[in-house]
Protein backbone atom coordinates (compact mmCIF):
# COMPACT_ATOMS: atom_id res chain seq x y z
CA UNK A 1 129.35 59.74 -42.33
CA UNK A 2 132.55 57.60 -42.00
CA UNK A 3 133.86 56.56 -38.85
CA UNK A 4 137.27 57.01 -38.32
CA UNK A 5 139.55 54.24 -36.44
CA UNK A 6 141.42 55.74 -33.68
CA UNK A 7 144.42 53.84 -34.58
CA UNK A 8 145.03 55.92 -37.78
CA UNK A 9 146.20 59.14 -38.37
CA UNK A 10 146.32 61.67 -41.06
CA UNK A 11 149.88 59.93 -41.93
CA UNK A 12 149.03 56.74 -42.00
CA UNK A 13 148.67 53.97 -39.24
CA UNK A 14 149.91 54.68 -35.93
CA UNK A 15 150.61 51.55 -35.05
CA UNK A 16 152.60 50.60 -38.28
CA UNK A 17 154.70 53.71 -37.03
CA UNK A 18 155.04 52.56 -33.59
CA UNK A 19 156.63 48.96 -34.92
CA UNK A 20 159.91 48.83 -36.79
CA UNK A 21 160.52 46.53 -39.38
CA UNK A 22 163.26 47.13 -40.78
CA UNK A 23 165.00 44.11 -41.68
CA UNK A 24 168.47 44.85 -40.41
CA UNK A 25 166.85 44.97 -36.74
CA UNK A 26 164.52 42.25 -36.70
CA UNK A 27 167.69 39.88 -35.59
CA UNK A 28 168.79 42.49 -33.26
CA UNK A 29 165.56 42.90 -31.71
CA UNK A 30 164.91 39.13 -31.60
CA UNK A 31 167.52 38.41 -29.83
CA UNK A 32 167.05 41.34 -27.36
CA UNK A 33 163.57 40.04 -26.67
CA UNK A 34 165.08 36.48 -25.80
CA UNK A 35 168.33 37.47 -24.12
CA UNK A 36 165.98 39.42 -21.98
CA UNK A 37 163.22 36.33 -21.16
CA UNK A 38 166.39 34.53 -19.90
CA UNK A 39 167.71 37.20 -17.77
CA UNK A 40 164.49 37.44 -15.95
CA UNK A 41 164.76 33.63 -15.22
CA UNK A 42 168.51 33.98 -14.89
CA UNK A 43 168.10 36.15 -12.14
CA UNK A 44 164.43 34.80 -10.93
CA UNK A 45 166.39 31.21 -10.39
CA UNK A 46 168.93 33.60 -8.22
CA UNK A 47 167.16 34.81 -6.24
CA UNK A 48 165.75 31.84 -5.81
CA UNK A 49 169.45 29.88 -4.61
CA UNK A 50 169.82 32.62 -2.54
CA UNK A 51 166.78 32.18 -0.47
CA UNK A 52 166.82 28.53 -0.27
CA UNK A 53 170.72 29.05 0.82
CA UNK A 54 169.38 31.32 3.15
CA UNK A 55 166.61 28.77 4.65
CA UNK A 56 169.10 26.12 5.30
CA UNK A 57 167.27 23.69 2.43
CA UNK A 58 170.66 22.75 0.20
CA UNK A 59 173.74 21.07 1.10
CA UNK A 60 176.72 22.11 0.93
CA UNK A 61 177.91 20.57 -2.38
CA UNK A 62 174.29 21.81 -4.06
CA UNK A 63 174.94 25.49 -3.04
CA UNK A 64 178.53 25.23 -5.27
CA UNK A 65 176.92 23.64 -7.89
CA UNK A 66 174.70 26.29 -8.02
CA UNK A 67 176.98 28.71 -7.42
CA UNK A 68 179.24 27.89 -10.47
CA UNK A 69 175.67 27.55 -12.65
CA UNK A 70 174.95 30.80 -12.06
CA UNK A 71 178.29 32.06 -12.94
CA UNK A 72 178.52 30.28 -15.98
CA UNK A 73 174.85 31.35 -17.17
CA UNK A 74 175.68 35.01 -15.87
CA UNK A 75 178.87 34.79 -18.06
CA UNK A 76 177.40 33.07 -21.31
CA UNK A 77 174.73 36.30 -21.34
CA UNK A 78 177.57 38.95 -20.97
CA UNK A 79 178.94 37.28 -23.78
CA UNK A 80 175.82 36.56 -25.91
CA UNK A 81 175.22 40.36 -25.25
CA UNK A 82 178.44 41.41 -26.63
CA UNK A 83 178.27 39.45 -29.40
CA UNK A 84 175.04 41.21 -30.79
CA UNK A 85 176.25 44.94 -29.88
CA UNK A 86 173.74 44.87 -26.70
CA UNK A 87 174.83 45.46 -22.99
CA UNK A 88 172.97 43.63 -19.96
CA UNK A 89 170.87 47.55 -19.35
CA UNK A 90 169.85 46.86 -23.33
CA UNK A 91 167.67 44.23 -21.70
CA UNK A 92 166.07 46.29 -19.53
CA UNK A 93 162.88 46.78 -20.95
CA UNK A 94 160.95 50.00 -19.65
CA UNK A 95 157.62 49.22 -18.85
CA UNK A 96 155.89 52.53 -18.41
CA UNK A 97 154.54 53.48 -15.11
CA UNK A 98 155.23 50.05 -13.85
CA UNK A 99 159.12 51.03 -14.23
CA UNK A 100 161.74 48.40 -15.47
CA UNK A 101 161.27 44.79 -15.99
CA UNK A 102 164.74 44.01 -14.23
CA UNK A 103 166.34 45.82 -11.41
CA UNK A 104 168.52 48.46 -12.42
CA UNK A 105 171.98 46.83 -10.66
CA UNK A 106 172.43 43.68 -12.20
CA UNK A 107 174.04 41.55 -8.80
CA UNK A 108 176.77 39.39 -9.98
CA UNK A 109 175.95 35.69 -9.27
């Protein structure tokens, strides 16, 4: 009697099937996976600012400094996205019945 793994199918593995690798999208999708890690900080470091601007805890001169980071960062990432054919809902990753990993507005800094 042979035992058969669950993660084969009469076609072959399913999870080979499941992963691309075809090597004109491994850059692509490289760079999707990373441009996506910093969005998530980009706008966990946001939201951040906004809620210590919102307690009272930065000066005046901090909060533009911040400001202008965030703009900068925001606008590097537009451009980064454009440069490899993505948009900013490219990095959206769907996460199954957990939903999105980023909101689906993306707030301007």
């Amino acid at each position: 009697m042979t035992v058969q793994d669950p993660h084969t199918t009469a076609g072959g593995n399913a999870v080979a099937q499941r992963l691309s690798v075809d090597p004109d999208t491994v850059e692509r999708d490289l760079i999707k996976l990373v441009l996506t890690l910093v969005e998530l900080l980009r706008q966990l470091m946001e939201r951040t600012a906004i809620h210590r601007v919102d307690q009272g805890d930065l000066a005046e001169d901090e909060e533009e400094r911040i400001g202008v980071t965030l703009m900068i960062l925001h606008e590097r990432m537009e451009e980064l996205c454009r440069r490899y054919g993505l948009t900013m809902d490219d990095l959206n990753l769907d996460l199954g019945p957990l939903g999105s990993l980023l909101p689906r507005e993306f707030p301007g800094p």
